[in-house]
Protein backbone atom coordinates (compact mmCIF):
# COMPACT_ATOMS: atom_id res chain seq x y z
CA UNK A 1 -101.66 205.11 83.54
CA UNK A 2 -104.20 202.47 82.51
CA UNK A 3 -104.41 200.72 79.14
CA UNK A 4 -106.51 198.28 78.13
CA UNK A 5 -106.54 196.06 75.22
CA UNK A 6 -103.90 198.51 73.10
CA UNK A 7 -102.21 197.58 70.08
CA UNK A 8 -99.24 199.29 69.21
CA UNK A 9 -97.05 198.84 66.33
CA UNK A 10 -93.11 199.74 66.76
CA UNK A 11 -91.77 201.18 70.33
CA UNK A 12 -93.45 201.88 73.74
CA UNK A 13 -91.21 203.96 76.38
CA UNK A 14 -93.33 203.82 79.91
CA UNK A 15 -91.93 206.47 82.04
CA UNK A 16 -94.37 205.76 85.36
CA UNK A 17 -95.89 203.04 86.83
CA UNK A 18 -98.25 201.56 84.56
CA UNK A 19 -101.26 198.92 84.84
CA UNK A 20 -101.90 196.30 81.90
CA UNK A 21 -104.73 194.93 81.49
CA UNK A 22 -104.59 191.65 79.16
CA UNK A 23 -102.03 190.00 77.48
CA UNK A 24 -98.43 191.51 77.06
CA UNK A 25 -96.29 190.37 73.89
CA UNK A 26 -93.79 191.48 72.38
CA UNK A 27 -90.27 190.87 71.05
CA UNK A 28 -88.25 192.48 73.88
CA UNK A 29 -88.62 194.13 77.02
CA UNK A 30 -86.32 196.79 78.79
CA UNK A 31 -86.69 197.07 82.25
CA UNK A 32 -88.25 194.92 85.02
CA UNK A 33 -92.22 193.83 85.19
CA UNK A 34 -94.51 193.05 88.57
CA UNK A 35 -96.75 190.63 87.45
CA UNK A 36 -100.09 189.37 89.95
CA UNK A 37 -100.88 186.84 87.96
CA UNK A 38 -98.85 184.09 89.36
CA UNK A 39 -95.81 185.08 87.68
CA UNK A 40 -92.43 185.67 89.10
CA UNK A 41 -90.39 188.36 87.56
CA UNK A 42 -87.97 188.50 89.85
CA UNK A 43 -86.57 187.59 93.80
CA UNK A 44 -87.95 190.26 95.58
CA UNK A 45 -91.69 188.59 94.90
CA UNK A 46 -90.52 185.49 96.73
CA UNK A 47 -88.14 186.30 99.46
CA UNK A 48 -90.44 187.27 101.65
CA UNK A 49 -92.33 184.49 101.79
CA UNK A 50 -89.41 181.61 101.72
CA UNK A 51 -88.75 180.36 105.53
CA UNK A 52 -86.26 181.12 107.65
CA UNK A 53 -82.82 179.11 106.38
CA UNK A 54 -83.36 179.30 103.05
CA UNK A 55 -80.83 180.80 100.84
CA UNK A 56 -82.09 182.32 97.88
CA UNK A 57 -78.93 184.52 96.64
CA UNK A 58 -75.09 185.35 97.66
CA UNK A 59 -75.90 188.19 98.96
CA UNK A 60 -77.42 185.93 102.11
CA UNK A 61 -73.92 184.56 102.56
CA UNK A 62 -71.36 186.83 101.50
CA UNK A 63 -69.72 188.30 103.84
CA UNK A 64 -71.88 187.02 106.81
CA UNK A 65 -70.68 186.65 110.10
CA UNK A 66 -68.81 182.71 110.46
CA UNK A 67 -69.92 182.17 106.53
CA UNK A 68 -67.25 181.18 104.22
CA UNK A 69 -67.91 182.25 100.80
CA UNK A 70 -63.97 181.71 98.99
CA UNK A 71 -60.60 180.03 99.83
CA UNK A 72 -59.59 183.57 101.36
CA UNK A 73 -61.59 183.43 104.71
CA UNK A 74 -59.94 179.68 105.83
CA UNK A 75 -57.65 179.83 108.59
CA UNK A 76 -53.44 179.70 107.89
CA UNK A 77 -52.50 175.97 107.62
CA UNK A 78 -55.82 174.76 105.90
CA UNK A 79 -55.49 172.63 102.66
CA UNK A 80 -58.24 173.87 100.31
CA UNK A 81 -56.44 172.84 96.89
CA UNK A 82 -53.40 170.67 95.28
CA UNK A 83 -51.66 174.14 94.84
CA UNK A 84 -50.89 174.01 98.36
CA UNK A 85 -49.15 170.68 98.50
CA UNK A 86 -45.13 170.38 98.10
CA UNK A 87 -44.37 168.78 94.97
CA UNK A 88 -41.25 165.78 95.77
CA UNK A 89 -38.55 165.66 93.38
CA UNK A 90 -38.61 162.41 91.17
CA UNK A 91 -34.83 163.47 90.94
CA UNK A 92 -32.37 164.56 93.39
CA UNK A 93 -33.46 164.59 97.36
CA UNK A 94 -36.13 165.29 99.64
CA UNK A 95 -35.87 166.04 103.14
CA UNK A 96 -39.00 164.49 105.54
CA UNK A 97 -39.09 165.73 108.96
CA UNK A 98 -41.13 163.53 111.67
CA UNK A 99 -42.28 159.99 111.87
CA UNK A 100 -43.45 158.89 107.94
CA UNK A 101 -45.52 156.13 107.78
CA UNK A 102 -45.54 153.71 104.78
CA UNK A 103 -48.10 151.21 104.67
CA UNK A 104 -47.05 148.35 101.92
CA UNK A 105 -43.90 147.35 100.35
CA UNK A 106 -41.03 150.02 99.78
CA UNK A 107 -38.49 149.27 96.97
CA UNK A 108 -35.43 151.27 96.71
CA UNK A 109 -33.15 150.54 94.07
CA UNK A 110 -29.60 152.01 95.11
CA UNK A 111 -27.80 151.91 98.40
CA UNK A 112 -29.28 152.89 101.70
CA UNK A 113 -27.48 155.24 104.20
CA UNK A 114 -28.67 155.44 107.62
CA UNK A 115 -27.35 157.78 109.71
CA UNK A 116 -28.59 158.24 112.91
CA UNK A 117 -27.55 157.41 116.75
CA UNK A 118 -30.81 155.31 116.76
CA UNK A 119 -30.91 151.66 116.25
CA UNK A 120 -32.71 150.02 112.98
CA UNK A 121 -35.81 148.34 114.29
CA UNK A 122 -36.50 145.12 112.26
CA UNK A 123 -40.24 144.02 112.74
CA UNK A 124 -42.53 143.71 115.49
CA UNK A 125 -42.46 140.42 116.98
CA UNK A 126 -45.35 137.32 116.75
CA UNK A 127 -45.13 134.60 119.25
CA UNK A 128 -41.47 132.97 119.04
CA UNK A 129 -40.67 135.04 115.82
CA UNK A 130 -38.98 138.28 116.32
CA UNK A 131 -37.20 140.62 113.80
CA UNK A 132 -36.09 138.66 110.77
CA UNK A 133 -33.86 139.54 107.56
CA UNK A 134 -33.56 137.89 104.31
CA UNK A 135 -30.68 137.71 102.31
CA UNK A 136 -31.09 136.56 98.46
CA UNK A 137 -28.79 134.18 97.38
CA UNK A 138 -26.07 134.18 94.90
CA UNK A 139 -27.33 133.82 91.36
CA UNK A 140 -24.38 131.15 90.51
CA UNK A 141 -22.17 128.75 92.95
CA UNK A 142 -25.04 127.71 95.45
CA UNK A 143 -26.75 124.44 96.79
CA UNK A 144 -29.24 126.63 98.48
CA UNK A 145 -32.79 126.28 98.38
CA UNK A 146 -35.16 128.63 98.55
CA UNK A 147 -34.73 132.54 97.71
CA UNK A 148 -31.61 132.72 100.16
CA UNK A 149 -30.42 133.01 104.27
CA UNK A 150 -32.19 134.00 106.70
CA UNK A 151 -31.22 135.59 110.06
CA UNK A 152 -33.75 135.80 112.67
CA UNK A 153 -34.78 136.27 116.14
CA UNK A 154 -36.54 132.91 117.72
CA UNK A 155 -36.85 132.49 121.25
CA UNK A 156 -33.62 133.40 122.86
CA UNK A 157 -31.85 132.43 119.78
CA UNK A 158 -29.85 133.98 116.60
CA UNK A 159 -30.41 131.64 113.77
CA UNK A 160 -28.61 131.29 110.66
CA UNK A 161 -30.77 129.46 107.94
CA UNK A 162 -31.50 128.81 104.19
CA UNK A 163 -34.98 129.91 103.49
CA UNK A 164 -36.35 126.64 101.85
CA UNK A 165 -36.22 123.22 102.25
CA UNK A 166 -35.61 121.51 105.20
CA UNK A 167 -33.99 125.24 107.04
CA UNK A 168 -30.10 123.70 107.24
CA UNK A 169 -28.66 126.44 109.79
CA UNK A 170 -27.35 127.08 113.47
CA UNK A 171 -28.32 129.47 115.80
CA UNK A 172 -26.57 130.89 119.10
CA UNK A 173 -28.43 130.67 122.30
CA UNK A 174 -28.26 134.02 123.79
CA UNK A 175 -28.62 133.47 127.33
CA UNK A 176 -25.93 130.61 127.50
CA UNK A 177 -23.60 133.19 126.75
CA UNK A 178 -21.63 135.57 129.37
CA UNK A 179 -22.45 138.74 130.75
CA UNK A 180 -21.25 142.32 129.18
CA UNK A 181 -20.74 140.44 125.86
CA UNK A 182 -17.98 138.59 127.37
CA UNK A 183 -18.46 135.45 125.18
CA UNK A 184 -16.14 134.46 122.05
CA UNK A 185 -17.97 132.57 119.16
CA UNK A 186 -15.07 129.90 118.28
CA UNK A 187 -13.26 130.46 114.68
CA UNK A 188 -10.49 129.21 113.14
CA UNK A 189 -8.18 132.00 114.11
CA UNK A 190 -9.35 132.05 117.61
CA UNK A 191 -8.05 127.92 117.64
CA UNK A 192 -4.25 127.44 117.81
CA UNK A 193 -5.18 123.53 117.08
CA UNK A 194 -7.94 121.49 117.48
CA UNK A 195 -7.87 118.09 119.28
CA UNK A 196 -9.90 114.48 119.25
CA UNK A 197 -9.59 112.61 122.45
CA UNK A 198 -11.23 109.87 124.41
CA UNK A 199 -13.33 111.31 127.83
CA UNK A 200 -10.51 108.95 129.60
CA UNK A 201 -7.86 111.08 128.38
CA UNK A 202 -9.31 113.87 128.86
CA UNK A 203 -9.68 113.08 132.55
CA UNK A 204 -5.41 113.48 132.69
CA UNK A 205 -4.93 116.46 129.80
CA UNK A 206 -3.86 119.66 131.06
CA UNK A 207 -5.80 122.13 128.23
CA UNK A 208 -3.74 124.17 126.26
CA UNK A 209 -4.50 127.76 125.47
CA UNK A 210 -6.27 128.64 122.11
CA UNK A 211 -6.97 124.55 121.43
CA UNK A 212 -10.22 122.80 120.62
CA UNK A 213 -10.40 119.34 122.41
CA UNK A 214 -13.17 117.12 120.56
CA UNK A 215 -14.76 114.35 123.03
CA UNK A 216 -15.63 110.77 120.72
CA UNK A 217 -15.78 108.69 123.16
């Protein structure tokens, strides 16, 4: 059917394929239109000439072979959302299995139980410095200075320090010592006495088990 230049009042039902020449206006329109006159109604007039690549609706990717279109096609152990993710208790435990790696400062207020057959590895070593703790100080009763005492690895040494000032401490020389841990660190009730003598007199003493003899002189 042909019409050209009509003017209808109220409805127009087209049952076939119909040509219209001239302008088209109305208030609403039922169905789809083919226009030729640079208009697009709809996809079909474009997909055809779009290149090769070019997605122009979901029906190009849905479902297509290697194409993921939803959360449902990744593979089992793929993180696609927060709903995934354990949440850790703020209260109570949590149980971490593997290495966990914290990179910063970790502050635990409570007590600390380690319990493993493992030793506690304290730093990483720099030059003479090896693995060092701090303890704070007493908060009444002390001539310290600075925060507190310090025990550290230097050299071949264990040294016991205050933090600050001018680092008033000893240390024990390591290698001086005996083999198997056969050394004893002299105390008080290691000492049945302890003895001052001259290096003359010395020269004639027979020692004494469990005494201290102090050369002056």
């Amino acid at each position: 059917m042909l019409i050209n230049d009509a003017s209808i009042t109220g409805s127009l039902t087209v049952n076939a394929n119909s040509t219209f020449n001239g302008a088209i206006s109305a208030q609403s329109i039922t169905g789809s239109i083919s226009a030729t006159n640079g208009i697009i109604s709809g996809s079909s007039q474009i997909t055809t000439l779009l290149p090769t690549g070019i997605i122009s609706g979901s029906s190009q990717v849905l479902g297509g072979s290697g194409i993921w279109s939803g959360s449902s096609q990744l593979p089992t152990g793929i993180i696609s959302g927060s709903s995934q993710l354990p949440t850790l208790a703020t209260t109570g435990s949590n149980t971490f299995n593997g290495t966990q790696i914290i990179t910063g400062s970790l502050v635990i207020t409570g007590s600390v139980s380690i319990i493993s057959t493992a030793a506690l590895q304290i730093g990483t070593g720099s030059g003479d410095e090896g693995g060092e703790i701090l303890l704070i100080k007493s908060q009444t009763n002390n001539s310290l200075t600075g925060s507190g005492i310090t025990i550290d690895s230097y050299q071949n040494r264990v040294r016991i320090f205050e933090q600050g000032g001018n680092a008033r401490g000893a240390y024990l020389n390591v290698t001086s010592q005996s083999n198997s841990v056969g050394s004893t660190i002299v105390t008080s009730p290691n000492l049945a006495s302890i003895q001052t003598l001259t290096s003359a007199s010395y020269a004639a003493l027979t020692p004494a088990s469990g005494t201290l003899y102090i050369i002056i002189g």
